[in-house]
Protein backbone atom coordinates (compact mmCIF):
# COMPACT_ATOMS: atom_id res chain seq x y z
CA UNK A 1 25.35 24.03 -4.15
CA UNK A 2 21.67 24.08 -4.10
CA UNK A 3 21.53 23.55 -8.08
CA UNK A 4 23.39 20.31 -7.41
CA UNK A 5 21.51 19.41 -4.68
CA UNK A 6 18.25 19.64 -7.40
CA UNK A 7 20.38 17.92 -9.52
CA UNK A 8 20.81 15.10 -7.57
CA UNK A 9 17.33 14.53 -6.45
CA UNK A 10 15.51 11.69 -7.05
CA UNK A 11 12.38 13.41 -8.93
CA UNK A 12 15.31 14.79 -11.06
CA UNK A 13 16.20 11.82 -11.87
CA UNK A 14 12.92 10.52 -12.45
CA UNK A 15 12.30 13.65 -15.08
CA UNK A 16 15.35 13.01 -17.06
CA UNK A 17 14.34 9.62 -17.73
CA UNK A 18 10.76 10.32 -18.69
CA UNK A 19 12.17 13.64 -21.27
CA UNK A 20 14.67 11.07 -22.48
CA UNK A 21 11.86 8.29 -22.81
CA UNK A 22 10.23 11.24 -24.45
CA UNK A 23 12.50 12.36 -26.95
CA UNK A 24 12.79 9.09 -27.92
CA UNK A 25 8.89 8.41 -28.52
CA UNK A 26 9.11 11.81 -30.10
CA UNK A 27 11.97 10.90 -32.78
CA UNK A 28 10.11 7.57 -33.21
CA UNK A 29 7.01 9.04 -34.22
CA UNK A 30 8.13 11.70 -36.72
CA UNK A 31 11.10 9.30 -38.27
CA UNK A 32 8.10 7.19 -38.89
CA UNK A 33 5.97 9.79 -40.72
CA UNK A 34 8.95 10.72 -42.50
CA UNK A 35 9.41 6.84 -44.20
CA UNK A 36 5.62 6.76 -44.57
CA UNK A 37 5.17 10.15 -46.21
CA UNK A 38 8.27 9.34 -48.74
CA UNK A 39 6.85 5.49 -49.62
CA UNK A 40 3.14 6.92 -49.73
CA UNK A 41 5.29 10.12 -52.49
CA UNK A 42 6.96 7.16 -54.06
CA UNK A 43 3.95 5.52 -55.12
CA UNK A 44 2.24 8.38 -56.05
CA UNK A 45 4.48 9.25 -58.26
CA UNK A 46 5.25 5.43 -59.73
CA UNK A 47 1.22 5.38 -60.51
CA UNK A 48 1.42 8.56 -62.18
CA UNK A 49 4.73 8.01 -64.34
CA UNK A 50 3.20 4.21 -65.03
CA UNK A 51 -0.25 5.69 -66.35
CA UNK A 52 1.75 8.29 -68.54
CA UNK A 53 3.79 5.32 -69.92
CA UNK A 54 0.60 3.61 -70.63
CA UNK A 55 -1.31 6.08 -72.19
CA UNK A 56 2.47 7.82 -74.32
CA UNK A 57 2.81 4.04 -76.00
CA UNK A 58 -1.03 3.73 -77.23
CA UNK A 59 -0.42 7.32 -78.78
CA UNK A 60 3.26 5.94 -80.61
CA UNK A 61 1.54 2.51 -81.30
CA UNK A 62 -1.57 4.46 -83.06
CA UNK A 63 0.55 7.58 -84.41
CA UNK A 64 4.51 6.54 -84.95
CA UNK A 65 7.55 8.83 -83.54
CA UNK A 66 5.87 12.30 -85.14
CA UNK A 67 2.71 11.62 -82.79
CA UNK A 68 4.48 11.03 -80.24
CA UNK A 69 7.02 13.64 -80.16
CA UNK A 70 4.06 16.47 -80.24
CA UNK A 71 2.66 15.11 -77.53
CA UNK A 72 5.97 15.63 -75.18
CA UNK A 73 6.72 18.76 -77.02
CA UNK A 74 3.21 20.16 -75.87
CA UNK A 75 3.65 18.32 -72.46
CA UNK A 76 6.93 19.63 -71.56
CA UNK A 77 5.74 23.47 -71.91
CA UNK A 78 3.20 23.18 -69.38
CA UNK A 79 3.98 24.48 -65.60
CA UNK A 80 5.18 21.71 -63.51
CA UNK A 81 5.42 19.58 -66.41
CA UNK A 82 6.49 16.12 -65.04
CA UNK A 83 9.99 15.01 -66.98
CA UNK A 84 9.82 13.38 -70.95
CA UNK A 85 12.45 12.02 -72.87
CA UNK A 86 12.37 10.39 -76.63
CA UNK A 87 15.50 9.07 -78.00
CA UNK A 88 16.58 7.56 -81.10
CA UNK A 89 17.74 3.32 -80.94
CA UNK A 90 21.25 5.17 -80.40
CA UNK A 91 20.80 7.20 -77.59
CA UNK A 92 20.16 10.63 -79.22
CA UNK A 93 17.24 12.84 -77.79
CA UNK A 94 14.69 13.98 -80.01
CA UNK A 95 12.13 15.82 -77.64
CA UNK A 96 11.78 16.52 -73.33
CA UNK A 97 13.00 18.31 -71.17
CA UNK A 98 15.85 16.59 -69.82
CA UNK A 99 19.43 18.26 -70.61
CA UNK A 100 21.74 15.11 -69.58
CA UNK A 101 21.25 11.92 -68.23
CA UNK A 102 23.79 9.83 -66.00
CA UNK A 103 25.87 7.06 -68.34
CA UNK A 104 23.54 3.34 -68.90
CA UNK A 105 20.49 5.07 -67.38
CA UNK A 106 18.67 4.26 -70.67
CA UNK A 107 19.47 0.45 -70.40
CA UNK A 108 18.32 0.17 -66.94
CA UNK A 109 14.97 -1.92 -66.24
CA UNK A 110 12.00 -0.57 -64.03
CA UNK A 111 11.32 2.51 -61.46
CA UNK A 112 15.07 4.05 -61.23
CA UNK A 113 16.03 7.01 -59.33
CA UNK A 114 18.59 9.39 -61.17
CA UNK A 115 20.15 12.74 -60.99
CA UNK A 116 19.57 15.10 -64.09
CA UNK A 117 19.47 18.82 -65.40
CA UNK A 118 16.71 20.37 -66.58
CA UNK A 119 17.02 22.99 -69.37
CA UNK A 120 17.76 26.24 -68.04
CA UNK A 121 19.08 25.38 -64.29
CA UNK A 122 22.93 25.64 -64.15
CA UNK A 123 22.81 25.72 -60.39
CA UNK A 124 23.16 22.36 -59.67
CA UNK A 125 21.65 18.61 -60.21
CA UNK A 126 17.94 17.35 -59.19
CA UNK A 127 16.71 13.89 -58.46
CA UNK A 128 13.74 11.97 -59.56
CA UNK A 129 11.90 9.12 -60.66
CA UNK A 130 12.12 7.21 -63.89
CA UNK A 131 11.06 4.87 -66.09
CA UNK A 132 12.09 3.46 -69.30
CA UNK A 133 10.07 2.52 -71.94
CA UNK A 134 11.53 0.68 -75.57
CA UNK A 135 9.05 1.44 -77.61
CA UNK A 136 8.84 -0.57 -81.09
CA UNK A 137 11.58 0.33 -83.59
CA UNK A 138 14.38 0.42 -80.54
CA UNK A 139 12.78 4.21 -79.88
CA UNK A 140 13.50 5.05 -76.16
CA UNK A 141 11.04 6.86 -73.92
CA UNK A 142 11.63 8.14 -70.37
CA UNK A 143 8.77 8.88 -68.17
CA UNK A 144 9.79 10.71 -64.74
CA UNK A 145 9.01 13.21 -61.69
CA UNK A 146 10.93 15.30 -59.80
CA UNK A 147 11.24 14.08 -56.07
CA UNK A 148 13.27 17.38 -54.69
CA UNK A 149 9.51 18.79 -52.82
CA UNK A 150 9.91 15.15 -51.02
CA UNK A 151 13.43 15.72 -49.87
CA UNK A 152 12.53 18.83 -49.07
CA UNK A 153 9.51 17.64 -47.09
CA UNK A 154 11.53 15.19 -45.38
CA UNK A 155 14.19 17.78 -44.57
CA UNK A 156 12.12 20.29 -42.85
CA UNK A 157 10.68 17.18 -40.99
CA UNK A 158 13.94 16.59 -39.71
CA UNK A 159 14.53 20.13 -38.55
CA UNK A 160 11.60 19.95 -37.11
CA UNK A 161 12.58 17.19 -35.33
CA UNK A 162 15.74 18.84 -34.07
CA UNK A 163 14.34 21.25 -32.77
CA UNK A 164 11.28 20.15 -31.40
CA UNK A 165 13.75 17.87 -29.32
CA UNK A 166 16.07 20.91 -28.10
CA UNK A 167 13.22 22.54 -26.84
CA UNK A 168 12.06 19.40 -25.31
CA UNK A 169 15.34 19.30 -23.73
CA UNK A 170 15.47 22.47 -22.57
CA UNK A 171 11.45 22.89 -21.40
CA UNK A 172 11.75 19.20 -19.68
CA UNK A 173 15.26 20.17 -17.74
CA UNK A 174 13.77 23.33 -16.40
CA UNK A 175 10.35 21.35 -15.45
CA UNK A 176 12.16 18.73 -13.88
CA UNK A 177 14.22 21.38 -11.69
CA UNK A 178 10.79 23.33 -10.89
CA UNK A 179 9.03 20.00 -9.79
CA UNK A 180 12.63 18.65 -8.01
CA UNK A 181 12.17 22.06 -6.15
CA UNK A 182 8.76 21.79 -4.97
CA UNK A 183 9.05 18.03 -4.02
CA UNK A 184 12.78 19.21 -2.63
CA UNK A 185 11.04 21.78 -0.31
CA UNK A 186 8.27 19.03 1.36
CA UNK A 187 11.04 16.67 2.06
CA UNK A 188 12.71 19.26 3.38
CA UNK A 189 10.40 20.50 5.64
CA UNK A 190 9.47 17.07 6.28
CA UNK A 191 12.98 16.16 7.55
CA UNK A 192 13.48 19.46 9.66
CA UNK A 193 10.16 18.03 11.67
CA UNK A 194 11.91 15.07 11.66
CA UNK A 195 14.80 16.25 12.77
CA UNK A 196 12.75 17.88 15.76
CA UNK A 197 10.92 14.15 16.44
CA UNK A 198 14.28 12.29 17.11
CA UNK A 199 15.80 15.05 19.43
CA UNK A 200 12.97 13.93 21.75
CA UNK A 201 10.07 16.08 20.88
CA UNK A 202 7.27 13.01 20.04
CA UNK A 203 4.75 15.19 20.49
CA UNK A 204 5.71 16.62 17.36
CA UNK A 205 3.75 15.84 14.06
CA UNK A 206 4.51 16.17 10.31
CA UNK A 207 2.84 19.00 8.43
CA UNK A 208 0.23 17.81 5.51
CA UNK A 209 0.27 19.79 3.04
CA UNK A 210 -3.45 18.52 1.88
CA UNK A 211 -3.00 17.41 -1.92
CA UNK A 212 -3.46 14.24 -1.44
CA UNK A 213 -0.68 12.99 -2.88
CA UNK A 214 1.75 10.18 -2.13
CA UNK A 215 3.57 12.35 -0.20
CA UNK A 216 0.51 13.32 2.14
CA UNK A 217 -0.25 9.17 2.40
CA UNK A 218 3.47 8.72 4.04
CA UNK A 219 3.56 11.59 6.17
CA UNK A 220 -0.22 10.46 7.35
CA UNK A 221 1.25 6.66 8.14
CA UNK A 222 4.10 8.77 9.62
CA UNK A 223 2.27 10.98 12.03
CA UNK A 224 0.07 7.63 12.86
CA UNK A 225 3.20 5.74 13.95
CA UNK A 226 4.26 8.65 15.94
CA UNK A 227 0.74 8.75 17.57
CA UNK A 228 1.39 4.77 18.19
CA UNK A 229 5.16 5.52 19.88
CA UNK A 230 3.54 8.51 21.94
CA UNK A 231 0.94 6.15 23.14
CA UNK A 232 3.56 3.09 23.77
CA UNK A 233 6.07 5.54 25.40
CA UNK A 234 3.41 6.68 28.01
CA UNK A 235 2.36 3.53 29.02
CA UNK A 236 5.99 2.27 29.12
CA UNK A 237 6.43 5.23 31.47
CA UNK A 238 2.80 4.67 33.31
CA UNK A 239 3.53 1.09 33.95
CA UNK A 240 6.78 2.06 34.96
CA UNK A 241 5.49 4.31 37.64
CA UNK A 242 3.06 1.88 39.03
CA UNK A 243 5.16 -0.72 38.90
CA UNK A 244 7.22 1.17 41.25
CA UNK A 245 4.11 1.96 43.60
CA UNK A 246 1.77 -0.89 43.27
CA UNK A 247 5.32 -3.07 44.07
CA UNK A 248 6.27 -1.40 46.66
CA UNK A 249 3.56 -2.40 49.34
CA UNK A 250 3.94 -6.11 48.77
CA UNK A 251 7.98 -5.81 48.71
CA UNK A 252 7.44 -3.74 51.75
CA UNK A 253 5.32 -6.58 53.28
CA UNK A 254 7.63 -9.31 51.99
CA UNK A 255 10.82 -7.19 53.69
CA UNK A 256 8.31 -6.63 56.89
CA UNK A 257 7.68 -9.54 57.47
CA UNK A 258 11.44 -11.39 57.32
CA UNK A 259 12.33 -8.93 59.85
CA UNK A 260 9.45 -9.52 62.21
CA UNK A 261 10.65 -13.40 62.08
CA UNK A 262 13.96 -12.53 62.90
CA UNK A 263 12.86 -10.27 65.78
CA UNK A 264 10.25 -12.48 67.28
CA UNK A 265 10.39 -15.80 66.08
CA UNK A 266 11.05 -18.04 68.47
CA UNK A 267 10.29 -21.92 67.45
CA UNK A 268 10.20 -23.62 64.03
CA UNK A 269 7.19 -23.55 63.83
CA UNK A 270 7.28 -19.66 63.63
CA UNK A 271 9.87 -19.46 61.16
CA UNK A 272 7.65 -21.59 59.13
CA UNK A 273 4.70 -19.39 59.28
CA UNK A 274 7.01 -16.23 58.31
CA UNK A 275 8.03 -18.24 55.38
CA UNK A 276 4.85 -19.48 54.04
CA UNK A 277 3.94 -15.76 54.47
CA UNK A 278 6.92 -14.72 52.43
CA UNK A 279 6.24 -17.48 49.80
CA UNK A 280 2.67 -16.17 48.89
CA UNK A 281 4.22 -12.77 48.61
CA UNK A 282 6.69 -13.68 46.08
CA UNK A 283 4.00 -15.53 44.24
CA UNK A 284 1.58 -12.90 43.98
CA UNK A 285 4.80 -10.48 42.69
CA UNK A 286 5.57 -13.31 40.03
CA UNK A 287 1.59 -13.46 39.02
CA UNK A 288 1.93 -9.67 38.95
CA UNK A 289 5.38 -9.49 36.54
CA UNK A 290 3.75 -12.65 34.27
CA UNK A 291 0.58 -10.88 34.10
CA UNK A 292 2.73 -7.37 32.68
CA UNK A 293 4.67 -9.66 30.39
CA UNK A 294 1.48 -11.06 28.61
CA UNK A 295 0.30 -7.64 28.26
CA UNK A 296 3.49 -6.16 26.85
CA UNK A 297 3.82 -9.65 24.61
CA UNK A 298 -0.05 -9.26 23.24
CA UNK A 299 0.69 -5.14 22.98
CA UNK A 300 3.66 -6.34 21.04
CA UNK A 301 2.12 -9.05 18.54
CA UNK A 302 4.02 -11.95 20.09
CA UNK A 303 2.05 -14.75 19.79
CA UNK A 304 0.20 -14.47 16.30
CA UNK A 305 2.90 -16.94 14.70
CA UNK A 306 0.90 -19.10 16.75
CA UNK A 307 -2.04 -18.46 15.83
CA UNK A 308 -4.83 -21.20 14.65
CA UNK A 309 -8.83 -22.19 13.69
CA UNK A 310 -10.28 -22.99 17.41
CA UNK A 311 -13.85 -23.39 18.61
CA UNK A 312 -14.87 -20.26 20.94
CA UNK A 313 -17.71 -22.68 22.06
CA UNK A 314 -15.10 -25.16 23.27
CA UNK A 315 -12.84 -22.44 24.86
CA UNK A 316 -16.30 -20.83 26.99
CA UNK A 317 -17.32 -24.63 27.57
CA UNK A 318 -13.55 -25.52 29.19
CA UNK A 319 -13.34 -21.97 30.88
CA UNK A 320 -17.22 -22.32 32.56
CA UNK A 321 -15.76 -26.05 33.57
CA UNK A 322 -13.10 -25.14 35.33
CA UNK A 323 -14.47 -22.42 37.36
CA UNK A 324 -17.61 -24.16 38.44
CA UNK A 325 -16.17 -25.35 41.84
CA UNK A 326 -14.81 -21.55 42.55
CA UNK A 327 -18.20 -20.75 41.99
CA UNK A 328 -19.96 -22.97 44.13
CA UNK A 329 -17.61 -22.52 47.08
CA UNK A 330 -18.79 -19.22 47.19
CA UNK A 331 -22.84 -19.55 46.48
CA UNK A 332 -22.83 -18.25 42.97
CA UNK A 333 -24.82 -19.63 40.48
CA UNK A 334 -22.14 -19.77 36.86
CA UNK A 335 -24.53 -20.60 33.83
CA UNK A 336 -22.72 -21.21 30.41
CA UNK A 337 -24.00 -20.78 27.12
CA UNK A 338 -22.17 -22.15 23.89
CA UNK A 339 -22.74 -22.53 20.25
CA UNK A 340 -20.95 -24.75 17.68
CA UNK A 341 -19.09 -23.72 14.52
CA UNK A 342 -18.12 -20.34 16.64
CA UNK A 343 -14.63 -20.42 14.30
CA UNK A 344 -12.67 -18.16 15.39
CA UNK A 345 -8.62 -17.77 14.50
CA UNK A 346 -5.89 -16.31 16.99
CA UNK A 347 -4.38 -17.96 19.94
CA UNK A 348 -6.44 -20.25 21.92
CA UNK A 349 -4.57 -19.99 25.24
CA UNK A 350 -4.44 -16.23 25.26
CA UNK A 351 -8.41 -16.09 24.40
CA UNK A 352 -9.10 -18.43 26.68
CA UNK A 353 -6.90 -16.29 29.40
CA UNK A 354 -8.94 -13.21 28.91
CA UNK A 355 -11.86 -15.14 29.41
CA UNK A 356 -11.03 -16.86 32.25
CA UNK A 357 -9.85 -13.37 33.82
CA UNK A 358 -13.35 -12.09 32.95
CA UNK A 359 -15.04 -14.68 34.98
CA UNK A 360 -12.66 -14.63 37.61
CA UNK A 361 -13.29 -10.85 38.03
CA UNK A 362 -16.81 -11.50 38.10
CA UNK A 363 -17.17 -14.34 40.55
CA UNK A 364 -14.69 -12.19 42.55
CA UNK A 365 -16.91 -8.54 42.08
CA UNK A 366 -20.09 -9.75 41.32
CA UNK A 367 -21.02 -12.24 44.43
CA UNK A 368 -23.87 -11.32 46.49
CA UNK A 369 -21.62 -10.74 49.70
CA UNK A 370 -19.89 -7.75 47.37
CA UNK A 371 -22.87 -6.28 45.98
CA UNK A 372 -24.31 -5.89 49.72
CA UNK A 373 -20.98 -4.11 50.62
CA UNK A 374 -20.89 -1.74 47.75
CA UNK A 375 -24.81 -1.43 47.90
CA UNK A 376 -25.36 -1.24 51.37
CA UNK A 377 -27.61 -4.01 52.99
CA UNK A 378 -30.98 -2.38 52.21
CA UNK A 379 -30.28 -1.70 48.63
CA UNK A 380 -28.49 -5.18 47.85
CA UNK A 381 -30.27 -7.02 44.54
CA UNK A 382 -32.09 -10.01 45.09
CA UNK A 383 -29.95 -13.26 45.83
CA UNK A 384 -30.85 -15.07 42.75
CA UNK A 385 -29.65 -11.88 40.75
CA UNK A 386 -26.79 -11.27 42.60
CA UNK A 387 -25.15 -14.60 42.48
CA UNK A 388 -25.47 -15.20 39.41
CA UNK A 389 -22.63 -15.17 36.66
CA UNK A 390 -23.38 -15.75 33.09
CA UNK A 391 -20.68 -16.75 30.29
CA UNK A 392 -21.72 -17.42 27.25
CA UNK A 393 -19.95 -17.52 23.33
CA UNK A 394 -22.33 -16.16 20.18
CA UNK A 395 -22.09 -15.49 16.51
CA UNK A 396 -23.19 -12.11 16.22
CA UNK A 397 -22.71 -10.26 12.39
CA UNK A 398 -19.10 -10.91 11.04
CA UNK A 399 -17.87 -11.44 14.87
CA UNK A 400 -17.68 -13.77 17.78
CA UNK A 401 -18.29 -12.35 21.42
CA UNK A 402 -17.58 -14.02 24.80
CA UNK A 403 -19.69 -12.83 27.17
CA UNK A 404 -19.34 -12.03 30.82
CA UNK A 405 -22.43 -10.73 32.84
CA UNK A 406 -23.02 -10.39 36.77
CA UNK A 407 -25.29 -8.90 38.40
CA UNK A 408 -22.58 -7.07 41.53
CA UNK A 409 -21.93 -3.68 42.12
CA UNK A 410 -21.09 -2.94 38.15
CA UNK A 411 -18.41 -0.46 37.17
CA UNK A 412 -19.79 3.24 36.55
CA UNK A 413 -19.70 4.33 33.13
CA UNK A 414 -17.10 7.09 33.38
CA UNK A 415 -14.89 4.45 35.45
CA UNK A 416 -14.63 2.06 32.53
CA UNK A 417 -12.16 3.28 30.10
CA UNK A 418 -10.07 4.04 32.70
CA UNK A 419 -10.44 -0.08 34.43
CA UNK A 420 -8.41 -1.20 31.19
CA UNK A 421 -5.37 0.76 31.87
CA UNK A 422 -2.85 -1.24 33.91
CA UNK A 423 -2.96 -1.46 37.61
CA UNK A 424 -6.17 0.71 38.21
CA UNK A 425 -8.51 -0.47 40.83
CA UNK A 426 -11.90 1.06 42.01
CA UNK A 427 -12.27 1.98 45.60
CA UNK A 428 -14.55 -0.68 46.01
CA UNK A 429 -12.33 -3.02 44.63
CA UNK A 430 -9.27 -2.46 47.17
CA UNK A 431 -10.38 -4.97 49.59
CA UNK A 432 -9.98 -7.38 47.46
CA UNK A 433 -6.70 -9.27 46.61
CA UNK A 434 -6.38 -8.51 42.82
CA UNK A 435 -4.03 -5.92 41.45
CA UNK A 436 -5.58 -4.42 38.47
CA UNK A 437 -4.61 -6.24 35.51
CA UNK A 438 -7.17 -9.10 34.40
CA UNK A 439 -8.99 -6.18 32.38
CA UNK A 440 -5.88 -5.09 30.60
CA UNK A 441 -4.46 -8.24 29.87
CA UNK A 442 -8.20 -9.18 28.59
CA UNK A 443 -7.82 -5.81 26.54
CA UNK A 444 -4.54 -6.24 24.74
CA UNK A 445 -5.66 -9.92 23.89
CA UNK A 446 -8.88 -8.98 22.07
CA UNK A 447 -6.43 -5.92 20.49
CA UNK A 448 -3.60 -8.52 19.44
CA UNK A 449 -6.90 -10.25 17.53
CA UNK A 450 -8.68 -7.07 15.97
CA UNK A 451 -11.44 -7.24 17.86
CA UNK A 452 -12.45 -5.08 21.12
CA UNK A 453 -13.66 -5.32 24.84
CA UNK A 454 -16.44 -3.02 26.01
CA UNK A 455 -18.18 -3.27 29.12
CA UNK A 456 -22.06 -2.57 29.64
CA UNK A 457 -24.59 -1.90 31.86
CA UNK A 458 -26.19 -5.38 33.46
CA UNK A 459 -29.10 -3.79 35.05
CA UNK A 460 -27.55 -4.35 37.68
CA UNK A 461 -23.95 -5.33 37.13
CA UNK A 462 -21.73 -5.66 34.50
CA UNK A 463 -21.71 -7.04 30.88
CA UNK A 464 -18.04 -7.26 29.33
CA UNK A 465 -18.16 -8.91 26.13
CA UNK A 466 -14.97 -9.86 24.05
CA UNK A 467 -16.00 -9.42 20.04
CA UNK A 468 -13.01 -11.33 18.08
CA UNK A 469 -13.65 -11.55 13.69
CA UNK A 470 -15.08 -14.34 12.21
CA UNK A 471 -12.29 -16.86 11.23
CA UNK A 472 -12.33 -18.40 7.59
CA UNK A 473 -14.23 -21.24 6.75
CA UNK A 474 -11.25 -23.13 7.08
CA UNK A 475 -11.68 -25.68 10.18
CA UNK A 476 -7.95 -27.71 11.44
CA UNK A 477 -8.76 -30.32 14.25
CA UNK A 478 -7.65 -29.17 17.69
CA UNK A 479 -6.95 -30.82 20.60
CA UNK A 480 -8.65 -30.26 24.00
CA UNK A 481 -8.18 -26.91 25.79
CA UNK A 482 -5.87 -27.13 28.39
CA UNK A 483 -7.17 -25.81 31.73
CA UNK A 484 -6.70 -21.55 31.42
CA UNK A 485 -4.78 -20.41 33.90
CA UNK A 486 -6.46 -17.32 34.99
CA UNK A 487 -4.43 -14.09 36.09
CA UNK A 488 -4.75 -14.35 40.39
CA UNK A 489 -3.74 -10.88 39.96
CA UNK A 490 -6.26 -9.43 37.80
């Protein structure tokens, strides 16, 4: 069962069809040495039989038959003599070293192989090489070489062949079955973790074994998406429990508050006032559930089918615009600070979302009226600092940043990471309508665009600046930003 299982792996598979592609690069290779080494034999030995030719018919042409028959008669008893014939006009032999010839072989033109019998061998017929010569006077003369060492080249090249493909065969199977078994053994252990993941266990991680291989890349990617879930099923579950907190006080409220009406109202005029009370609850629980739908929509990726070539300038410009009455209803000075050709590509009403959170938070946090709570009277800043709210846009390196900057009570350093996380609100920051998502949403934004929020010291206050990648040099014409509309419940 487990041999079949090896069988029927996929690295099995994948050896078969590299020994087969082997083998057959293998038989290629040899069969062509074989046909070269035989053609380079075969014209080895036509040079040598034509040169004998040449130089056997100046010794008849300058000696007649007698000359030339001592010449083959001293030839053919020499060791490894090649093969001589000399017959009469009729056909008879007169000298060589050639017992019979096949039927017509004398009449045949050119290089012509033929089976004979040399003197002496009984056991059977050779092959060779031949030539014909008709010399003047209708005198015959054959001119060969034995070509049996070539065949017999040829035919241990073929065994060797054979053979060198069996044990190819044989040495590739049991390779492929050793590698199927190691690969067989990751995946296996891979899928047993696996196995332990999707019962529930995500805290649960894939083993690496640390070669480096392809394997290693996907169970890295693996373990990385698993981090990702881990981190997406804890908020799910975070938000989940402070949704049911942070919405319980206002639906308490809401559910307070109908009652009291029915209990105590008296005219219409009371009724009204209950619900007007009741309406701005439910619309600061619908700000709250739209403000935890952008987030889970940006934490998602919604929204980059959207996405386009806008001017951060323009977005700061229309963002600094629209809050300037807000901030001179309540004293603070708002000071905006824009360049051009700040290209930057995402979507332009979720940017310019965060950003309008960001100033909202700070015209709401940084005023001077807040710092002096949080500060204490004597230790407020200066009134010029503390109502004062800067936004401004900037190329800085291969990024754009919008930039927020007060100058209120700031946000402690250990306190930050912990402001981004949904519903999370300072001490000093419970007074205040608000509940704890501007900085989130303004978080998953800049994520959903690859860039980051961090929040700095303002000496005093706070600096949060939004740092979004350079877009292409591509520029599409856009129309006016529509007014933000900021998150009342950040």
């Amino acid at each position: 069962m487990a041999l079949g299982k090896l069988f029927r792996t996929t690295v099995f598979k994948i050896s078969l069809a590299y020994l087969a592609i082997s083998a057959i690069g293998a038989g290629l290779v040899l069969g062509t040495i074989g046909w070269n080494m035989k053609h380079v034999i075969e014209e080895q030995i036509a040079q040598t039989i034509e040169t004998n030719i040449t130089g056997l018919s100046e010794q008849y042409a300058q000696g007649g038959i007698r000359r030339l028959v001592g010449i083959i008669l001293r030839r053919t008893r020499r060791p490894g003599a090649g093969l001589y014939l000399v017959t009469t006009p009729a056909g008879e032999p007169i000298a060589g070293n050639i017992v019979s010839l096949p039927p017509d072989i004398l009449a045949r033109p050119g290089l012509v192989e033929m089976a004979y019998q040399p003197p002496g061998d009984t056991e059977g017929k050779h092959r060779a090489l031949v030539r014909i010569l008709v010399l003047d006077g209708g005198f015959r003369l054959l001119v060969g070489h034995d070509i049996e060492e070539g065949e017999r080249l040829r035919r241990i090249l073929g065994s060797a062949l054979l053979t060198s493909l069996f044990w190819l065969v044989v040495i590739g199977t049991l390779g492929g079955l050793w590698v199927a078994r190691r690969v067989l053994n990751r995946v296996d252990a891979i899928n047993a973790n696996a196995r332990a993941i999707v019962a529930g266990d995500l805290s649960g991680r894939l083993q690496v074994a640390g070669t480096g291989d392809e394997l290693d890349r996907l169970v890295e990617n693996f373990n990385a998406m698993l981090e990702r879930i881990s981190i997406l099923m804890a908020g799910l579950k975070e938000v989940s429990d402070n949704i049911a907190h942070d919405l319980k006080t206002p639906l308490t409220r809401l559910r307070g508050g109908v009652e009291q009406a029915l209990r105590t109202a008296k005219s219409p005029e009371d009724y009204r006032g209950a619900l007007e009370k009741a309406l701005e609850e439910s619309d600061r629980l619908i700000q709250i559930f739209d403000a935890l739908l952008s987030i889970a929509r940006a934490e998602a990726g919604a929204g980059r089918e959207g996405m386009i070539d806008f001017d951060a300038g323009a977005v700061a410009r229309d963002v600094g615009e629209l809050y300037e009455p807000a901030a001179e209803e309540r004293g603070i000075a708002l000071s905006i600070s824009a360049g051009t050709g700040l290209t930057v590509h995402g979507s332009r009403e979720l940017v310019g979302r965060a950003v309008a959170n960001l100033v909202d938070n700070a015209l709401k946090y940084g005023s001077l009226d807040t710092a002096r709570q949080d500060r204490g009277q004597d230790q407020a800043p200066p009134q010029a600092a503390a109502g004062a709210v800067e936004l401004s846009a900037r190329r800085s390196g291969g990024a754009i940043e919008f930039i927020v900057a007060d100058h209120g009570p700031g946000i402690a350093e250990n306190d930050r990471p912990r402001v981004l996380d949904r519903f999370v609100r300072l001490e000093n920051a419970r007074s205040r309508s608000g509940s704890g998502l501007g900085l989130s949403l303004a978080a998953a934004v800049a994520r959903l665009h690859k860039g980051s929020l961090r929040m700095e010291d303002n000496e005093p206050g706070l600096r949060v600046v939004i740092r979004l990648p350079v877009a292409s040099a591509r520029r599409e014409s856009q129309a006016p930003l529509a007014p933000p509309k900021p998150d009342k419940a950040a």
